[in-house]
Protein backbone atom coordinates (compact mmCIF):
# COMPACT_ATOMS: atom_id res chain seq x y z
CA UNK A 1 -83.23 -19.16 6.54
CA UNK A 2 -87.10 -18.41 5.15
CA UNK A 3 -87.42 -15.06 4.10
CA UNK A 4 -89.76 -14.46 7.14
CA UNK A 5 -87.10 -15.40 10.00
CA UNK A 6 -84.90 -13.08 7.73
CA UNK A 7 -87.12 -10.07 7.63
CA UNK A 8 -88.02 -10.60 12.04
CA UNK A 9 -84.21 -10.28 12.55
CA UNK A 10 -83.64 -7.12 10.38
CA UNK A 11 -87.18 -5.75 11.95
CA UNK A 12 -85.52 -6.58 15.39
CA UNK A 13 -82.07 -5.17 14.74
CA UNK A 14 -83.87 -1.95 13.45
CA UNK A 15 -86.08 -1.35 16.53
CA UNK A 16 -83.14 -2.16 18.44
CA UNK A 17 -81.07 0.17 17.28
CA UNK A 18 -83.92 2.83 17.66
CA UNK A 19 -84.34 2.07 21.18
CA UNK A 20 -81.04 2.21 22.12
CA UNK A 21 -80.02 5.22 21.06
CA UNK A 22 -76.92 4.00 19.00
CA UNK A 23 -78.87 6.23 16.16
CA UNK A 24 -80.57 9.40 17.68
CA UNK A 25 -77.64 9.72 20.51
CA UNK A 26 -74.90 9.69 17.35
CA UNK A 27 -77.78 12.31 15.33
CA UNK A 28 -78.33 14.70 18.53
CA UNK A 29 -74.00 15.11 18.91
CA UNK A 30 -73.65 15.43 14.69
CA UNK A 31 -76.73 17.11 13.46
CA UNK A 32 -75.07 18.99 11.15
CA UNK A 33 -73.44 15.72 9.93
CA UNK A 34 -77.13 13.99 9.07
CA UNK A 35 -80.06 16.59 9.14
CA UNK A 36 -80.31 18.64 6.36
CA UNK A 37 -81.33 22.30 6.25
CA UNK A 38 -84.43 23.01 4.40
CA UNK A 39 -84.92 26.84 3.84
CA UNK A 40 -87.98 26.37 2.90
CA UNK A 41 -89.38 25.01 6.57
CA UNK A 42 -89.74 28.04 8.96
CA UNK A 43 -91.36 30.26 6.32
CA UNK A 44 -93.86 27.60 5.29
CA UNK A 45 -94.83 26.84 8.93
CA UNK A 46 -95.31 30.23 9.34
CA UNK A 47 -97.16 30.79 6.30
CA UNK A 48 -99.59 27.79 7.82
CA UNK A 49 -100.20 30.14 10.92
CA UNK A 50 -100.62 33.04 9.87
CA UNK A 51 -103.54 31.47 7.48
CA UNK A 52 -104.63 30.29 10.47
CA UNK A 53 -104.06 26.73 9.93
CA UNK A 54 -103.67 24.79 12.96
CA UNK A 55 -99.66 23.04 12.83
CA UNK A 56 -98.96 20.12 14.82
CA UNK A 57 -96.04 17.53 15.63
CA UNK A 58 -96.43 14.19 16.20
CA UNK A 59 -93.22 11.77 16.59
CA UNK A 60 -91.75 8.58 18.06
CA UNK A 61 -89.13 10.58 19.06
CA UNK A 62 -88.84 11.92 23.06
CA UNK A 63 -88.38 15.03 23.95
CA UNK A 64 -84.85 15.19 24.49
CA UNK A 65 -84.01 14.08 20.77
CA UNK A 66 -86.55 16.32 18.91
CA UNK A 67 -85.70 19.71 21.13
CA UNK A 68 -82.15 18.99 20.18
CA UNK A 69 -82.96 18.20 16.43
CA UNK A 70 -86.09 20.54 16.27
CA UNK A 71 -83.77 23.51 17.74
CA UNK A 72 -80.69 22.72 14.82
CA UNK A 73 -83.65 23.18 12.00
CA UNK A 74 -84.59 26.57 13.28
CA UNK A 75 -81.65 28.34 14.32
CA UNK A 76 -79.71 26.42 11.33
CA UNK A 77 -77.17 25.28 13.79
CA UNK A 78 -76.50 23.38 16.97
CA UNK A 79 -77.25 25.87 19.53
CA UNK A 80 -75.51 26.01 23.17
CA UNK A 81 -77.39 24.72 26.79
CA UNK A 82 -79.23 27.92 27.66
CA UNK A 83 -80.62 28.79 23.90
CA UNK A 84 -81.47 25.11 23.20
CA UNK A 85 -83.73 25.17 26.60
CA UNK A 86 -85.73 28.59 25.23
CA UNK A 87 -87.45 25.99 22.54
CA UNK A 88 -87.86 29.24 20.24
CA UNK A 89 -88.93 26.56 17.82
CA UNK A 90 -92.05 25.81 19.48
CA UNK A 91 -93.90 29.03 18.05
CA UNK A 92 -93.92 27.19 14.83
CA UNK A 93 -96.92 24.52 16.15
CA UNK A 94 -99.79 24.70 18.26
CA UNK A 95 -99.04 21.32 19.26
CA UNK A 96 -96.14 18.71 19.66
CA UNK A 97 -96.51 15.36 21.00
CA UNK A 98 -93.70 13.28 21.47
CA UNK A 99 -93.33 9.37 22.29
CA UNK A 100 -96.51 8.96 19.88
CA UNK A 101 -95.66 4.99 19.57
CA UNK A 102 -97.09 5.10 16.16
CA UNK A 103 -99.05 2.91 14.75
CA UNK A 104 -100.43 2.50 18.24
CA UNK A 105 -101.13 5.77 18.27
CA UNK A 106 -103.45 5.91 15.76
CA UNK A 107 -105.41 2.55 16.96
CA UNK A 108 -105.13 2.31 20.64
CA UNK A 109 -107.68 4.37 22.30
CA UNK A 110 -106.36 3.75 25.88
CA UNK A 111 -102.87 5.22 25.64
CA UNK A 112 -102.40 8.05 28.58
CA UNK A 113 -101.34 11.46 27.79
CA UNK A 114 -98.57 13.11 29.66
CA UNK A 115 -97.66 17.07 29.59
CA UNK A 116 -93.97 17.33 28.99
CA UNK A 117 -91.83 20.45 30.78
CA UNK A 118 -90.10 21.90 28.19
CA UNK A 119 -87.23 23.37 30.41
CA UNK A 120 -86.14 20.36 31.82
CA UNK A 121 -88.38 17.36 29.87
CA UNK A 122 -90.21 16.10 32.77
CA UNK A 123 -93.69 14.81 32.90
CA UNK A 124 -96.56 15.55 34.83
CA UNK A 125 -100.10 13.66 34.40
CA UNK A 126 -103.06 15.30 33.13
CA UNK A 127 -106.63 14.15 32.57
CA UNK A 128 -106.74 14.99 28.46
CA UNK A 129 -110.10 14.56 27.08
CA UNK A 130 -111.81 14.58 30.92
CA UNK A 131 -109.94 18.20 31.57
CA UNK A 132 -110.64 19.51 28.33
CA UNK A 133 -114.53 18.86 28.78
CA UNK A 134 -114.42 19.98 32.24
CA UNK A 135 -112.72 23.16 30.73
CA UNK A 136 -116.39 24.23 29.24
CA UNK A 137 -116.17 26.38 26.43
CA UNK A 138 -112.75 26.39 24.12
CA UNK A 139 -112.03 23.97 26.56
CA UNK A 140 -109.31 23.01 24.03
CA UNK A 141 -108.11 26.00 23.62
CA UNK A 142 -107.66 26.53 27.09
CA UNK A 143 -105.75 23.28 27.69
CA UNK A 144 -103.48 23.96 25.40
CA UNK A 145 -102.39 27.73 27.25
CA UNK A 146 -101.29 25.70 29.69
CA UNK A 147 -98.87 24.36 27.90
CA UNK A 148 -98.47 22.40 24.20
CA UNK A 149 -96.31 19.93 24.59
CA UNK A 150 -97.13 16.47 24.95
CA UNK A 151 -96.27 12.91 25.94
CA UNK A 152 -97.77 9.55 24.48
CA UNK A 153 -101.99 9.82 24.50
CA UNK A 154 -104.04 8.95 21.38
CA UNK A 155 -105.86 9.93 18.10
CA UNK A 156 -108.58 11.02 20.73
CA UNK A 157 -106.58 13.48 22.53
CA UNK A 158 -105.03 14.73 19.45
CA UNK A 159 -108.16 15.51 17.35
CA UNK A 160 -109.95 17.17 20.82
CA UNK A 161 -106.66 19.32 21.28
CA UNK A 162 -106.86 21.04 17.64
CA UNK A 163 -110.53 20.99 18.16
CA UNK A 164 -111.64 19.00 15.33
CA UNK A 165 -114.45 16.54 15.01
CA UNK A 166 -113.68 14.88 11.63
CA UNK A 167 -110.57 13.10 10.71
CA UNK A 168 -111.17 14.33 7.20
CA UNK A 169 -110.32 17.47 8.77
CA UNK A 170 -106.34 16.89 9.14
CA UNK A 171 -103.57 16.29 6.91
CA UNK A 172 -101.08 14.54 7.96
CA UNK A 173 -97.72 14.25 6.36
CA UNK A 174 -95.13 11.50 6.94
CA UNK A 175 -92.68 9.53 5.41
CA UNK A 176 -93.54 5.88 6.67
CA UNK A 177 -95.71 4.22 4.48
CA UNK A 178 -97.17 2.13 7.13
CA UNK A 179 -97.12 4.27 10.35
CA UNK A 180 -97.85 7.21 9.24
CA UNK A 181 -99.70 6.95 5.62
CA UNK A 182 -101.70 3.64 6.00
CA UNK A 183 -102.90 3.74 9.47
CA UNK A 184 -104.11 7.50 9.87
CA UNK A 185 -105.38 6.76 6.20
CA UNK A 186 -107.12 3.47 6.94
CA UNK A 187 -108.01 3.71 10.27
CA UNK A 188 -108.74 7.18 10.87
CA UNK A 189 -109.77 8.54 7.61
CA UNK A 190 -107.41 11.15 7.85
CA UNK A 191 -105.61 12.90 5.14
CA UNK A 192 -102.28 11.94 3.73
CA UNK A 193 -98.86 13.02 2.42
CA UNK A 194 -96.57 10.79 2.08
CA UNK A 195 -92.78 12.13 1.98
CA UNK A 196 -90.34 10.21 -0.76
CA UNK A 197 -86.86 11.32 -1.05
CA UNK A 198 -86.39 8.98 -3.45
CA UNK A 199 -88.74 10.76 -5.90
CA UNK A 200 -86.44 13.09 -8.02
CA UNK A 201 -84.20 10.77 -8.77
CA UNK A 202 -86.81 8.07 -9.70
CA UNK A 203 -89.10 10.97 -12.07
CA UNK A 204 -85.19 12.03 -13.50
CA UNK A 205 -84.68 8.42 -14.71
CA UNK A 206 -87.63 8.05 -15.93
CA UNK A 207 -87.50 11.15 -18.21
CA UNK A 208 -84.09 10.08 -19.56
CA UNK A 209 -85.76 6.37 -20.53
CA UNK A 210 -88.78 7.77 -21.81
CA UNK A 211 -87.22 6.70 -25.40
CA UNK A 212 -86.54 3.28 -24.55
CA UNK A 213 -90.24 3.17 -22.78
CA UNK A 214 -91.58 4.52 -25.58
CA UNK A 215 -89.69 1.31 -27.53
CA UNK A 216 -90.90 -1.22 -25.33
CA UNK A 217 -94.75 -0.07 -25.90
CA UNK A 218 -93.78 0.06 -29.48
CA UNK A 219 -93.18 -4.14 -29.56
CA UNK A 220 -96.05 -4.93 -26.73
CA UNK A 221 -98.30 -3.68 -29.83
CA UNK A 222 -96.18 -4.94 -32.37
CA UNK A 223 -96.97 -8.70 -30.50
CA UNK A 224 -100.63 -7.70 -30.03
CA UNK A 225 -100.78 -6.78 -33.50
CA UNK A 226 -98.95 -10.28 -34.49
CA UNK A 227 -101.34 -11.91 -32.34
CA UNK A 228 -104.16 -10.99 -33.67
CA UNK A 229 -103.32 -10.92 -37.97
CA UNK A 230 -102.08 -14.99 -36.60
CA UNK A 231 -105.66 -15.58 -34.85
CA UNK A 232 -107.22 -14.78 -38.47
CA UNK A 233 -105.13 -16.75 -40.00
CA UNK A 234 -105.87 -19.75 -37.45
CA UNK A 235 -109.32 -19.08 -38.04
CA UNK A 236 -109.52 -18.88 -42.06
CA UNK A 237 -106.89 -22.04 -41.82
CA UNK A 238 -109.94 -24.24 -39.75
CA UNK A 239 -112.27 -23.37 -42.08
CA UNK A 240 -110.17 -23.81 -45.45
CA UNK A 241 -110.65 -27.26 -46.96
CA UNK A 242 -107.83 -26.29 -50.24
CA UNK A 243 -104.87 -28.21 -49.07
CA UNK A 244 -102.55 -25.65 -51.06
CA UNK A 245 -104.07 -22.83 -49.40
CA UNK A 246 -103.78 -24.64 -46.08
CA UNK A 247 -100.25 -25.31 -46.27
CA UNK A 248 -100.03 -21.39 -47.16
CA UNK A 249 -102.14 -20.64 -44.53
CA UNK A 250 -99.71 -22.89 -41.94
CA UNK A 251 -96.49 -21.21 -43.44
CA UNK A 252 -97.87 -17.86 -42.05
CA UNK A 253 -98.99 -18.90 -39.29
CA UNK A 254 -95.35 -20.44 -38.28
CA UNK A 255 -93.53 -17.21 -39.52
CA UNK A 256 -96.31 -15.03 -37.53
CA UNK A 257 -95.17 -17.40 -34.54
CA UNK A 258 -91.25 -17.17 -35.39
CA UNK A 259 -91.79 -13.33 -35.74
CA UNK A 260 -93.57 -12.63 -31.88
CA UNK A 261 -90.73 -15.17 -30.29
CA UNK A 262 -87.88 -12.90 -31.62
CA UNK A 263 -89.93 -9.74 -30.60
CA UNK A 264 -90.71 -11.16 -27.48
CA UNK A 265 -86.98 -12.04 -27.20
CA UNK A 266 -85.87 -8.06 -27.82
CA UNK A 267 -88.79 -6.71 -25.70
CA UNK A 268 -87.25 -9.07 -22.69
CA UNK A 269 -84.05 -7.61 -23.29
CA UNK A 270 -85.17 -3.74 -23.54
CA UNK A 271 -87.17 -4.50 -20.24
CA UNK A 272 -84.26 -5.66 -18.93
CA UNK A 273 -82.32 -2.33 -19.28
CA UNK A 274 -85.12 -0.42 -18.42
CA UNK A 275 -85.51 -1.99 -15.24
CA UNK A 276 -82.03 -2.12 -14.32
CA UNK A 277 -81.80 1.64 -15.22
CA UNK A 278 -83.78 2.45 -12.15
CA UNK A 279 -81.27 -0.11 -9.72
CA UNK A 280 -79.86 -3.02 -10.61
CA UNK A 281 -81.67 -5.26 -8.81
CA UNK A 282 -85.08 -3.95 -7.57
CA UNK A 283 -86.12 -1.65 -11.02
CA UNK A 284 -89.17 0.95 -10.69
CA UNK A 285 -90.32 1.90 -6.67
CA UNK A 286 -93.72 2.10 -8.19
CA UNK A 287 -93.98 -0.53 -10.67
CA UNK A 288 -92.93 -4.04 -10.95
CA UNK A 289 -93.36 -5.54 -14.66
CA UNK A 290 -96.27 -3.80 -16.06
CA UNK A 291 -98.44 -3.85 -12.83
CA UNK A 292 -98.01 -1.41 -9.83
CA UNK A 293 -95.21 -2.70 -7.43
CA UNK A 294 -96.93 -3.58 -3.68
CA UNK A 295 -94.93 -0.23 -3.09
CA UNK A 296 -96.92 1.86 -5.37
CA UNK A 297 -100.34 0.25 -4.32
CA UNK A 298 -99.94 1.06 -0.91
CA UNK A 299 -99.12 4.81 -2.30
CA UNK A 300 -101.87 5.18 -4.76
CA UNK A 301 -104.75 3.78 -2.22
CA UNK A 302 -103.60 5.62 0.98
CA UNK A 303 -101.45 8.35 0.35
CA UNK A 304 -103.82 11.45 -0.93
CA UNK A 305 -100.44 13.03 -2.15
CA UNK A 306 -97.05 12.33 -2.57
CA UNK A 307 -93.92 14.33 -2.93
CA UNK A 308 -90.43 14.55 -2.14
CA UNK A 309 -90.06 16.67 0.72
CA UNK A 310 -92.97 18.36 2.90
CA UNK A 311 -91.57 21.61 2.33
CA UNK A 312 -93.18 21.28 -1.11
CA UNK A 313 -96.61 21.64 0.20
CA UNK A 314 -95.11 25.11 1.03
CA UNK A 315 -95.36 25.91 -2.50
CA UNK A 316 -99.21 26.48 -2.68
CA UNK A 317 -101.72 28.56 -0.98
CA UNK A 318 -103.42 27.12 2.04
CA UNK A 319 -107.23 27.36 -0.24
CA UNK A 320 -105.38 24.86 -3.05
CA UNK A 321 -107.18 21.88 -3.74
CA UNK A 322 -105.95 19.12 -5.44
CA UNK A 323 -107.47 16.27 -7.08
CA UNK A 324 -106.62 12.71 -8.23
CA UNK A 325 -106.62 12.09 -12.27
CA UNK A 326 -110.29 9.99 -13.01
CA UNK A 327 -109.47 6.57 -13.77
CA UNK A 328 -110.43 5.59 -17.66
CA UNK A 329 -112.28 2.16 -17.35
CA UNK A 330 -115.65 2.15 -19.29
């Protein structure tokens, strides 16, 4: 099989099993066996309201899965029938949309919006933009009294809901690279914050390698260095006409050659063990020889931050700006 018919039937298996249910239905009766507790969430969303920044939730999910997993985060548990249905969770956002079909979401202007009934998950239509214009003045805020919870719509509906005319104006934080990150990055021009687990662990490795990194810089010079002292000696060899001090001249010249195959020979091996020291098989998430990985170029053009968790975000004040490192080219 090509590698393309290989990566449609894992990208088919995948959706499948998201569609199903075989996944969220096994999540929603164990969420204490695969959702993990972050103390840091509840005061952090808080903290974002009571600065009066506007929260919102946007997922694939429907309703049924994210009151059931959304309810286990706050009350740190799985709750019973009649506590789950209070959505106590909900004063955490001023909006939730569920069944977002992302990327669509962020691309298709003509998906409808649906209100969702929290007690019981039904829908019921509504006219989005057209009802929040008719609404006149804080038309959006008025909409949204009515209720906050939402079904499929758009980018559109989204940006008139929070009341916000510039996508510049939202940050949004995911942990898809391509759904979330690339398309509301690309498209959009919104904000991003992409969420890696993987991070720790990759910044602990590198730490602990930082000697053998240090090494393999230590014989890329060495061979530039060799390099170059041979190119003089090329040089001063073509323009020598003393056969003695040509056949001196060659002697270096092979030794200079001799020496940057056996460094070139360790420096293969130490990037061997540095790569493998990451995994095995696939090295560095961001970097793949001494060029960023496709990984890490997706990250460093789209994402406007990355981190490990979004709780992290948490961690500074809602007036903290931060700012990418100038690039050194002359």
């Amino acid at each position: 099989k090509t590698y393309e018919e290989i990566y449609r039937q894992v990208r088919e298996c995948v959706d499948l099993c998201h569609r199903d249910g075989v996944i969220k239905d096994e999540v929603a009766r164990n969420p204490e066996k695969y959702l993990v507790i972050d103390k840091g969430l509840l005061p952090m969303l808080r903290g974002f309201r009571k600065a009066g920044v506007k929260v919102f939730l946007l997922t694939n999910s429907y309703w049924e899965y994210t009151q059931t997993a959304m309810n286990y985060l706050y009350h740190e548990k799985k709750v019973d029938g009649e506590l789950e249905k209070k959505n106590e969770w909900l004063e955490l956002f001023d909006l939730v949309v569920v069944g977002s079909c992302k990327p669509a979401y962020l691309t298709d202007p003509y998906l409808n919006l649906f209100r969702v009934v929290p007690e019981d998950g039904s829908l019921r239509n509504t006219d989005g933009l057209f009802e929040i214009e008719a609404l006149g003045e804080d038309g959006a805020a008025k909409f949204l009294a009515q209720g906050k919870t939402f079904q499929g719509g758009n980018w559109n509906h989204l940006q008139a809901m929070l009341d916000i005319e510039a996508g510049e104006e939202i940050l949004y934080v995911g942990d898809h690279l391509y759904a979330d990150v690339l398309r509301s990055k690309r498209a959009l021009g919104w904000r991003s914050c992409f969420i890696m687990p993987e991070l720790p662990e990759e910044m602990r490795i590198f730490q602990s390698q930082l000697g053998l990194r240090s090494q393999i810089m230590e014989l890329r010079k060495l061979r530039d260095e060799l390099g170059s002292f041979a190119d003089n000696l090329r040089k001063l060899f073509d323009q020598c006409v003393d056969d003695s001090v040509r056949a001196e001249l060659e002697t270096k010249i092979a030794q200079c050659e001799d020496d940057d195959h056996k460094v070139k020979e360790k420096l293969s091996d130490a990037n061997k063990d540095y790569h493998a020291s990451f995994h095995p098989r696939w090295g560095q998430m961001f970097v793949a020889g001494y060029q960023d990985s496709r990984f890490g170029y997706f990250v460093k053009n789209y994402a406007c931050l990355y981190t490990s968790k979004a709780t992290n975000l948490g961690l500074a004040s809602t007036s903290r700006a931060f700012r990418t490192a100038g690039e050194l080219l002359p």
